[in-house]
N, C-alpha and C. Protein backbone atom coordinates (compact mmCIF):
# COMPACT_ATOMS: atom_id res chain seq x y z
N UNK A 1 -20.37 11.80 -9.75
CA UNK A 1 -20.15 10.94 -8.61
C UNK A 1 -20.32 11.78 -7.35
N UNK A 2 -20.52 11.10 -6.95
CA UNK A 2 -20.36 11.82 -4.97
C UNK A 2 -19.82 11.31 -4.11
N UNK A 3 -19.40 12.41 -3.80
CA UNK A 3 -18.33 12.47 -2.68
C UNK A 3 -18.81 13.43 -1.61
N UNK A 4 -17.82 12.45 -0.85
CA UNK A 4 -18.19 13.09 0.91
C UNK A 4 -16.87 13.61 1.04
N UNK A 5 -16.74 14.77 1.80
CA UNK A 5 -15.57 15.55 2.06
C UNK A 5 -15.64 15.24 3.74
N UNK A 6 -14.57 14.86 4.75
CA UNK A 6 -15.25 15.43 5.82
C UNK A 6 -13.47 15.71 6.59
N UNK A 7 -13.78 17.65 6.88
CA UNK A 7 -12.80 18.17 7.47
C UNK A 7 -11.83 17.48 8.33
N UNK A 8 -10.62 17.53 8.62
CA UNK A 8 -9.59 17.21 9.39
C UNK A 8 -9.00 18.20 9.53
N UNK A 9 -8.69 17.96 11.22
CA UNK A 9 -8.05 19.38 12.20
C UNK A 9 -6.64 19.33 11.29
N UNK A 10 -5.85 20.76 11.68
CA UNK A 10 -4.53 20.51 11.26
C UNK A 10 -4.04 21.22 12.51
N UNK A 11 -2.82 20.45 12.94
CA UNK A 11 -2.34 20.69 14.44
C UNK A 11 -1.31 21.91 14.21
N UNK A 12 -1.89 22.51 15.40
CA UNK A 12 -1.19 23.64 15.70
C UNK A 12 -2.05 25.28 15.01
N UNK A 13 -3.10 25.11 14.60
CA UNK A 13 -3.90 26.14 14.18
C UNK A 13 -4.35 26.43 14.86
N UNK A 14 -4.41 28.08 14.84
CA UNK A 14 -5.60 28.61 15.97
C UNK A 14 -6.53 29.38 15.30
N UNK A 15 -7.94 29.64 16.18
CA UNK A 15 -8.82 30.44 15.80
C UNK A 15 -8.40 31.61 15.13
N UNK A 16 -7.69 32.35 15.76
CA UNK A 16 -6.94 33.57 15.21
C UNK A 16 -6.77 33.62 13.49
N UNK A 17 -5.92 32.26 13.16
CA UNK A 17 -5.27 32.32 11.97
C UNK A 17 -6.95 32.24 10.87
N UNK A 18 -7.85 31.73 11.01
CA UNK A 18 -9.18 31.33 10.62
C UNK A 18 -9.66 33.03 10.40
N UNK A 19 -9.78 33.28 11.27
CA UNK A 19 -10.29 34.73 11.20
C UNK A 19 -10.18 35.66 10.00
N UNK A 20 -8.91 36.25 9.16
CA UNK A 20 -9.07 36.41 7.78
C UNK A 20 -9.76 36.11 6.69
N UNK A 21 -9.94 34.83 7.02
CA UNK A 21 -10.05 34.54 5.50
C UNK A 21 -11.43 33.96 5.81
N UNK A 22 -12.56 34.19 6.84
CA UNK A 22 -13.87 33.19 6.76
C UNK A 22 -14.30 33.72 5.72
N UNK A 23 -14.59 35.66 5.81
CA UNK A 23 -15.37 35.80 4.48
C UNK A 23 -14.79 34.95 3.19
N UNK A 24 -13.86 35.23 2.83
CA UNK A 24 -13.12 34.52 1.74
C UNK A 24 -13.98 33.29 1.36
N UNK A 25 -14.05 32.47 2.57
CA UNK A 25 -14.04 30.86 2.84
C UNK A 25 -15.47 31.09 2.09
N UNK A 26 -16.65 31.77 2.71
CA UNK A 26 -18.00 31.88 2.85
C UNK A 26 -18.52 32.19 0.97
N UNK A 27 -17.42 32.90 0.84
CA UNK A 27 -18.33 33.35 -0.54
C UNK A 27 -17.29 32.22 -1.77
N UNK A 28 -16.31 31.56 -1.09
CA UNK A 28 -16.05 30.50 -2.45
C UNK A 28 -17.20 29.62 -2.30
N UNK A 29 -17.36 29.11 -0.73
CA UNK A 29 -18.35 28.12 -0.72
C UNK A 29 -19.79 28.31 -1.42
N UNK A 30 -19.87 29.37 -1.30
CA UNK A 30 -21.48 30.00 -2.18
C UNK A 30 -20.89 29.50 -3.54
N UNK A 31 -20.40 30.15 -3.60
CA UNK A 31 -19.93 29.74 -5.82
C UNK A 31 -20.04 28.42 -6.32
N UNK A 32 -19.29 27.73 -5.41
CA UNK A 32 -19.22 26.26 -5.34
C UNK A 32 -20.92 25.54 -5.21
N UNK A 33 -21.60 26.60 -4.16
CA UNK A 33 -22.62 25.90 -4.18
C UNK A 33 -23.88 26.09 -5.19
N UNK A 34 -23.56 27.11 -5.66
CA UNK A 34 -24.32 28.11 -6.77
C UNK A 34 -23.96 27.69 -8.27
N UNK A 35 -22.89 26.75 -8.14
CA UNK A 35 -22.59 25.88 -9.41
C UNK A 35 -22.79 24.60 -9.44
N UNK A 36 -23.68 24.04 -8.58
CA UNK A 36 -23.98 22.69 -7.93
C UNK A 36 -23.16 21.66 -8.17
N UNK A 37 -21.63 22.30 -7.20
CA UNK A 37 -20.40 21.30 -7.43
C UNK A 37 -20.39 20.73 -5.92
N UNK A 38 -20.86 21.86 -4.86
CA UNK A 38 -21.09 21.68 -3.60
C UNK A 38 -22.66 21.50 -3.14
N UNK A 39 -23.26 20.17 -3.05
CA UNK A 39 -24.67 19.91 -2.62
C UNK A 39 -25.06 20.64 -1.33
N UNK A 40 -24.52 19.48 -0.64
CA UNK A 40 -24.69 19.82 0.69
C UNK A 40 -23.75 20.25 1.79
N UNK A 41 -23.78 20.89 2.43
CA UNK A 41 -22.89 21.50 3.72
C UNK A 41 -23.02 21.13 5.34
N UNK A 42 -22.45 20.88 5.94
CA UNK A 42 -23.10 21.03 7.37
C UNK A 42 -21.54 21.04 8.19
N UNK A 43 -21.85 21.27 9.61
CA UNK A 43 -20.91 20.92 10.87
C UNK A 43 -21.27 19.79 11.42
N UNK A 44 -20.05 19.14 11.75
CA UNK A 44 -20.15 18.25 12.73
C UNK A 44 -20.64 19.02 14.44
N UNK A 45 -21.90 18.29 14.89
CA UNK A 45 -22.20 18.12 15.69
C UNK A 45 -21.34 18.61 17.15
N UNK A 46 -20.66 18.92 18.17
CA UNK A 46 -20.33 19.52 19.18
C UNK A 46 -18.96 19.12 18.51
N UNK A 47 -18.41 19.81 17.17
CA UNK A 47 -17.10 19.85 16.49
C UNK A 47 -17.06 21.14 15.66
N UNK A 48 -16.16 21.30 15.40
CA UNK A 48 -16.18 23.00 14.02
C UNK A 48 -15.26 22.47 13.27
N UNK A 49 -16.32 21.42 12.71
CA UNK A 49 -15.30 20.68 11.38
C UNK A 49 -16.55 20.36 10.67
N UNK A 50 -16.08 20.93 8.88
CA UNK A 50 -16.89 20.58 7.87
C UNK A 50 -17.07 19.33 7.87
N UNK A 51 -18.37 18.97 6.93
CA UNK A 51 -18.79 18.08 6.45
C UNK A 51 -19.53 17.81 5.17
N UNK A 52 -19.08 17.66 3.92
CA UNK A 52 -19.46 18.60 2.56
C UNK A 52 -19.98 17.26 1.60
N UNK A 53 -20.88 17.57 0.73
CA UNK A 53 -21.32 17.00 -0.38
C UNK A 53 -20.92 17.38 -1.48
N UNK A 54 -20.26 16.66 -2.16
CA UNK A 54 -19.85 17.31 -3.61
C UNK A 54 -20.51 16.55 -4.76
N UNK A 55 -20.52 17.00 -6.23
CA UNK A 55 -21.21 15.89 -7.19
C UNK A 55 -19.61 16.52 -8.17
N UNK A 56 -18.88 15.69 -8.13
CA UNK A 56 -17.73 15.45 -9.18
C UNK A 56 -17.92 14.66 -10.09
N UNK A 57 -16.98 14.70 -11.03
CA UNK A 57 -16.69 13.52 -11.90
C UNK A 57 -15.70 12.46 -10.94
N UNK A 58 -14.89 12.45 -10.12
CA UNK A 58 -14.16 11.55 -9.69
C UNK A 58 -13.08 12.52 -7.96
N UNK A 59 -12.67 11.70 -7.40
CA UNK A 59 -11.97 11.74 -5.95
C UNK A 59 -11.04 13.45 -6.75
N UNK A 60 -10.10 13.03 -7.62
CA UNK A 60 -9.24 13.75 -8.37
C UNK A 60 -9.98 15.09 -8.35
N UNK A 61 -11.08 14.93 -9.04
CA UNK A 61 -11.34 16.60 -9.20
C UNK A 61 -12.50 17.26 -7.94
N UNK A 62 -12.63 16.52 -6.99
CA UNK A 62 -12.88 16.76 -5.54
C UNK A 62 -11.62 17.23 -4.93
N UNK A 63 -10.87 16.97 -4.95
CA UNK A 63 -9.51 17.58 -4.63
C UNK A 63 -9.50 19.06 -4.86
N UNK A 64 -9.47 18.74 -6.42
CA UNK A 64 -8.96 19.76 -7.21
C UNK A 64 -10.15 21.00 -6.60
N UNK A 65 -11.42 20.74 -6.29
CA UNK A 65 -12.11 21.90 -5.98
C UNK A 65 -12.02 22.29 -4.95
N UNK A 66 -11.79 21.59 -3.93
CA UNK A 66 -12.19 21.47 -2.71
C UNK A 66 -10.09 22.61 -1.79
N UNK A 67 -9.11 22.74 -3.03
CA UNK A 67 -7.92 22.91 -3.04
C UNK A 67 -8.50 24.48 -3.65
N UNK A 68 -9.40 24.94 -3.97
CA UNK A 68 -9.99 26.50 -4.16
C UNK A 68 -10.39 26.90 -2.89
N UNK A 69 -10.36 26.32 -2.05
CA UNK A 69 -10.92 27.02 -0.82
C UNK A 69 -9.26 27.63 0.56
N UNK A 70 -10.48 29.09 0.17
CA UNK A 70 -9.30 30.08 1.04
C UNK A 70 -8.27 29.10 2.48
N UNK A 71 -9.19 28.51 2.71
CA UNK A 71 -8.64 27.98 4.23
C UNK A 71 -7.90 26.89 4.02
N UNK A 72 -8.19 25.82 2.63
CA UNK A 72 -7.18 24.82 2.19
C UNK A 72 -5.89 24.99 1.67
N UNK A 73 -6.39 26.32 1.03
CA UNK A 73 -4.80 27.03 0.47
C UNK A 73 -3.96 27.34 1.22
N UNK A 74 -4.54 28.25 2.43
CA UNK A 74 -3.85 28.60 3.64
C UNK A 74 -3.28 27.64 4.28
N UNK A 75 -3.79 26.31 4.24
CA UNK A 75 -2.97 25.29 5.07
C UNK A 75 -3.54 24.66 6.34
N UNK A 76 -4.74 25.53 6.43
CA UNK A 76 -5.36 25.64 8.04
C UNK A 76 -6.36 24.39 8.12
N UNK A 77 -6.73 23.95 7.38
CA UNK A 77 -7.92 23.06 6.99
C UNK A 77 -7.82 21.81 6.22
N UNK A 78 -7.39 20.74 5.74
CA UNK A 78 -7.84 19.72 5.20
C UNK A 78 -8.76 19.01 5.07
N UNK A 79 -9.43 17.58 4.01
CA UNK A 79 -10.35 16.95 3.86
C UNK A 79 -9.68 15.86 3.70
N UNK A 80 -10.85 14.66 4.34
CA UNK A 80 -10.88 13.33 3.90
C UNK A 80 -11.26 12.98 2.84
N UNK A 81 -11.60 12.72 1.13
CA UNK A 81 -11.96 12.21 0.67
C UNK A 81 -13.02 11.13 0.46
N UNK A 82 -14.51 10.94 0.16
CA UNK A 82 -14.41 9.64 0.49
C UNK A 82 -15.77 9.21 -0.99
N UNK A 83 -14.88 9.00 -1.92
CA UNK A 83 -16.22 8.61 -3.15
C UNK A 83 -17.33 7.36 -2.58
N UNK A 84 -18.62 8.63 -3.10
CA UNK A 84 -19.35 7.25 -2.64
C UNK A 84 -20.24 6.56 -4.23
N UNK A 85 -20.72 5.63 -3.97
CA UNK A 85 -21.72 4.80 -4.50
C UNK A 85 -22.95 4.19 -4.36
N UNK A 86 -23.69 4.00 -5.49
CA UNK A 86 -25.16 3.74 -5.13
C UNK A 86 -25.33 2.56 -4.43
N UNK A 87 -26.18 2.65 -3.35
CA UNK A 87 -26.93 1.04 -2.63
C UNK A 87 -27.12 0.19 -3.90
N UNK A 88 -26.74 -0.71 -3.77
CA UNK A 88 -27.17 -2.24 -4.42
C UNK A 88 -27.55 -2.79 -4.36
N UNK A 89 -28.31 -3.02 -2.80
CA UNK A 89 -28.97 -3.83 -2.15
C UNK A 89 -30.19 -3.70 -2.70
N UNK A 90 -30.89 -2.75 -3.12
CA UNK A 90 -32.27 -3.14 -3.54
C UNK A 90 -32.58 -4.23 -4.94
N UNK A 91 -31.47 -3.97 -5.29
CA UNK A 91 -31.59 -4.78 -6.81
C UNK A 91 -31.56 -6.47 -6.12
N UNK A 92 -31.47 -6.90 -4.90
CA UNK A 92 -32.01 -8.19 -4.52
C UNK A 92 -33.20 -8.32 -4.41
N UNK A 93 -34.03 -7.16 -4.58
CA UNK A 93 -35.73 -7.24 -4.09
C UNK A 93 -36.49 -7.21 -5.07
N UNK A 94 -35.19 -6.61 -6.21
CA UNK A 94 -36.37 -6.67 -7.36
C UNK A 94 -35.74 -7.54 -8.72
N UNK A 95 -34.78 -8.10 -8.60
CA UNK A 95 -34.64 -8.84 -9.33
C UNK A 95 -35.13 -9.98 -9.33
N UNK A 96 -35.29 -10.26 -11.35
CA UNK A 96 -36.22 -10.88 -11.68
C UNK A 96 -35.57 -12.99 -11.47
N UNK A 97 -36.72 -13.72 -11.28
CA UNK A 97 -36.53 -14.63 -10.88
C UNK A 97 -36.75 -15.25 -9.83
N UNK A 98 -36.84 -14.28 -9.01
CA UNK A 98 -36.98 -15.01 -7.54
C UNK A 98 -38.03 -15.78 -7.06
């Protein structure tokens, strides 16, 4: 399944506290992505908040991976969850009968 992760600030963090642990952050995210659990990556746009592709079996074990990362453990970082699903809409164009 896929899922969209997309970062949420946690109040009262500062740059400072981030600073330790990016390498950390940088080389789980490689693993993650080097085990094609993490697709795709990016930043939000004039924000410094993730925005992640995952291919799970379900929301649950998006958690569960996404809860390996240095900066989630730390507390500094959270995610939205958000399972997605395939368009459906095409199956009106090609279903039979029409």
């Amino acid at each position: 399944m896929r899922i969209l992760a997309i970062e949420r600030e946690i109040s009262g963090v500062t740059q400072e506290q981030f600073e330790p642990h990016l390498k950390a952050e940088a080389t789980r995210v490689w693993e993650l992505y080097q085990a094609g659990v993490l697709r795709e990556l990016y930043f939000r746009q004039g924000m410094h908040s993730a925005v992640l592709f995952l291919e799970c079996v379900d929301a649950e074990e998006a958690n569960e991976v996404l809860n390996t990362l240095p900066l989630v453990k730390k507390g500094l970082i959270a995610f939205d969850i958000i399972p997605l699903i395939a368009y459906p809409g095409f199956s009106r164009l090609f279903a039979e009968g029409r």
